[in-house]
C-alpha atoms as a PDB file:
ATOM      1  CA  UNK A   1     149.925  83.152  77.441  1.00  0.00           C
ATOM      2  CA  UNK A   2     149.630  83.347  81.051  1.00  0.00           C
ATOM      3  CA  UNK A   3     147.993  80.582  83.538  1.00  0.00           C
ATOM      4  CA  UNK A   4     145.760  81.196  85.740  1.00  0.00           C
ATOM      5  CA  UNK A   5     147.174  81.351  89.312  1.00  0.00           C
ATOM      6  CA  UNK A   6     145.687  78.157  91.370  1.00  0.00           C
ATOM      7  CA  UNK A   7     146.484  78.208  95.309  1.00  0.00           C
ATOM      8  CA  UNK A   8     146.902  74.613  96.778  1.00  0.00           C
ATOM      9  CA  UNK A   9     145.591  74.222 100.070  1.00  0.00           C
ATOM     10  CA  UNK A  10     147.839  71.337 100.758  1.00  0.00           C
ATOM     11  CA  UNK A  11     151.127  73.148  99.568  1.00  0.00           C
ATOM     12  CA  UNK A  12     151.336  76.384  99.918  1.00  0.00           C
ATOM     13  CA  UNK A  13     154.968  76.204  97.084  1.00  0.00           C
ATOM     14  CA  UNK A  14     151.969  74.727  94.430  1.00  0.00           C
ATOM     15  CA  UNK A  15     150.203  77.913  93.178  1.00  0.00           C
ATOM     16  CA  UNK A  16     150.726  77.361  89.453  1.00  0.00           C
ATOM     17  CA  UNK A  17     147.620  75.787  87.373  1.00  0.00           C
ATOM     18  CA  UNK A  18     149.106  73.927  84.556  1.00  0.00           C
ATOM     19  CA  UNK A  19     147.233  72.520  81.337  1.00  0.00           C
ATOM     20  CA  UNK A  20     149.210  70.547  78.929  1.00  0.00           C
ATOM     21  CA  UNK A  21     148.179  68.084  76.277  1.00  0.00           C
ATOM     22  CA  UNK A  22     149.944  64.785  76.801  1.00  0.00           C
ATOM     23  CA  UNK A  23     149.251  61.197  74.338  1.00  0.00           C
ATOM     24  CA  UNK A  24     147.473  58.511  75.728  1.00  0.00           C
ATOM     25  CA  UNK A  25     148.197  54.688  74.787  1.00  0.00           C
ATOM     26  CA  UNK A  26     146.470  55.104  71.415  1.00  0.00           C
ATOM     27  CA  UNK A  27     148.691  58.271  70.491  1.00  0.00           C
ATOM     28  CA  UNK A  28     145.777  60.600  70.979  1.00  0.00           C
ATOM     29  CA  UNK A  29     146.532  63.861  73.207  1.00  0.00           C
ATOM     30  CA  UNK A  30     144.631  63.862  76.199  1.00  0.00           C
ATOM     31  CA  UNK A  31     144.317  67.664  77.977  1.00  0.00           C
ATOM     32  CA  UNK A  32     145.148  67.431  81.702  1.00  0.00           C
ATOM     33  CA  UNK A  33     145.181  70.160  84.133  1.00  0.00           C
ATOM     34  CA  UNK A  34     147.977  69.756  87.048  1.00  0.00           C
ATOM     35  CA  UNK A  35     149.724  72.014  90.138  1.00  0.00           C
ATOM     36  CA  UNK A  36     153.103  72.182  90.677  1.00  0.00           C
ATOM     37  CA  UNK A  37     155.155  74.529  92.403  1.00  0.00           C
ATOM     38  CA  UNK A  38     156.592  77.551  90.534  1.00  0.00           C
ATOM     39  CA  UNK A  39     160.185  76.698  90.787  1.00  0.00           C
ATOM     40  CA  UNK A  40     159.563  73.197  89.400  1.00  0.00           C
ATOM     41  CA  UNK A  41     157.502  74.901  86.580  1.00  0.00           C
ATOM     42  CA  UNK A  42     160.583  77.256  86.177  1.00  0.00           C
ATOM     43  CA  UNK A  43     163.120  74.644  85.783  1.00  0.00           C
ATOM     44  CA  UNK A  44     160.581  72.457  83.615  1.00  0.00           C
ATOM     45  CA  UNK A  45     160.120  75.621  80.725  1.00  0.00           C
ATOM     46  CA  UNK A  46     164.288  76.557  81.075  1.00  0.00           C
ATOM     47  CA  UNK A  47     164.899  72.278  80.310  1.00  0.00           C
ATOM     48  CA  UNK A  48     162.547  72.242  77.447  1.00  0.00           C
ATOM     49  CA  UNK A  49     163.438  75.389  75.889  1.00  0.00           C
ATOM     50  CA  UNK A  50     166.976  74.055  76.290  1.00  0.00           C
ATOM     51  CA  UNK A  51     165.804  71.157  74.338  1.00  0.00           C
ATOM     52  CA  UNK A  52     163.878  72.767  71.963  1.00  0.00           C
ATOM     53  CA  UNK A  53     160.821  71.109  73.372  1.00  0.00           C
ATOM     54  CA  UNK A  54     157.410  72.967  74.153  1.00  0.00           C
ATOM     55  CA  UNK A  55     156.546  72.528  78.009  1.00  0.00           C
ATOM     56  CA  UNK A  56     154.109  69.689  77.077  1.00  0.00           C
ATOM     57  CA  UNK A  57     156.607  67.488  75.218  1.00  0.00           C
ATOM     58  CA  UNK A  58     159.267  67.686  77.870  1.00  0.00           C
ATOM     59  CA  UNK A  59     156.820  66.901  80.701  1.00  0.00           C
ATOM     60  CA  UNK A  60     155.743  64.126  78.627  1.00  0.00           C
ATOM     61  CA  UNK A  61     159.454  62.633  78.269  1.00  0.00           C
ATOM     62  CA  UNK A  62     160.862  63.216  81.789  1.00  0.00           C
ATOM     63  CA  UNK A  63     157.121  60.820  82.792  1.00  0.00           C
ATOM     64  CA  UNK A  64     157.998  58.249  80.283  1.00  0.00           C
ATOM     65  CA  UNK A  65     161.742  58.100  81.191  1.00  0.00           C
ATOM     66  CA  UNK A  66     160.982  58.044  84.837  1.00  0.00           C
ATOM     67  CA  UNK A  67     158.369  55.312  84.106  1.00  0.00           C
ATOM     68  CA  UNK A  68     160.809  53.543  82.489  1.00  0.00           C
ATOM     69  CA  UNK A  69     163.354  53.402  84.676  1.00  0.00           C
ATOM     70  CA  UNK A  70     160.671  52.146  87.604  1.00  0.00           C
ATOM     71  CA  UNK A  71     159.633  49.917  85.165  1.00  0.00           C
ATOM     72  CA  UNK A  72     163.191  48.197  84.773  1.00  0.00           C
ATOM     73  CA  UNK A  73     163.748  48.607  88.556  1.00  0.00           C
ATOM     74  CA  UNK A  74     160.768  46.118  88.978  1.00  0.00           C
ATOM     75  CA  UNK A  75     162.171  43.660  87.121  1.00  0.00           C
ATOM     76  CA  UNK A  76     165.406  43.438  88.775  1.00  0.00           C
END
């Protein structure tokens, strides 16, 4: 499936129009609809494939793990 190309005003790097599912707090997927520049998306889709992920689960870890650590930086 191909995505719609998106041009950010604001970054001209962001022209990639991403939809992925991710869980909310009740373990429910939420669709969410976010720009990010190509090369990101590139290395995102090599990681997860890597992993064995789809695109959605691996963006949903690398949030949660960087969450995580911020989360345990705050209570230092």
């Amino acid at each position: 499936m191909r995505l719609p190309r998106v041009a950010d005003p604001e970054n001209a790097d962001a022209v990639t129009s991403l939809v992925v599912s991710v869980p909310d707090a009740h373990g429910k997927a939420k669709r969410m609809n976010i720009t990010m520049p190509e090369k990101i998306l590139r290395r995102a889709d090599a990681a997860a494939k890597r992993r064995g992920l789809s695109r959605s689960a691996y963006l949903t870890r690398a949030a949660q793990e960087v969450m995580e650590r911020e989360d345990c930086n705050s209570t230092a």
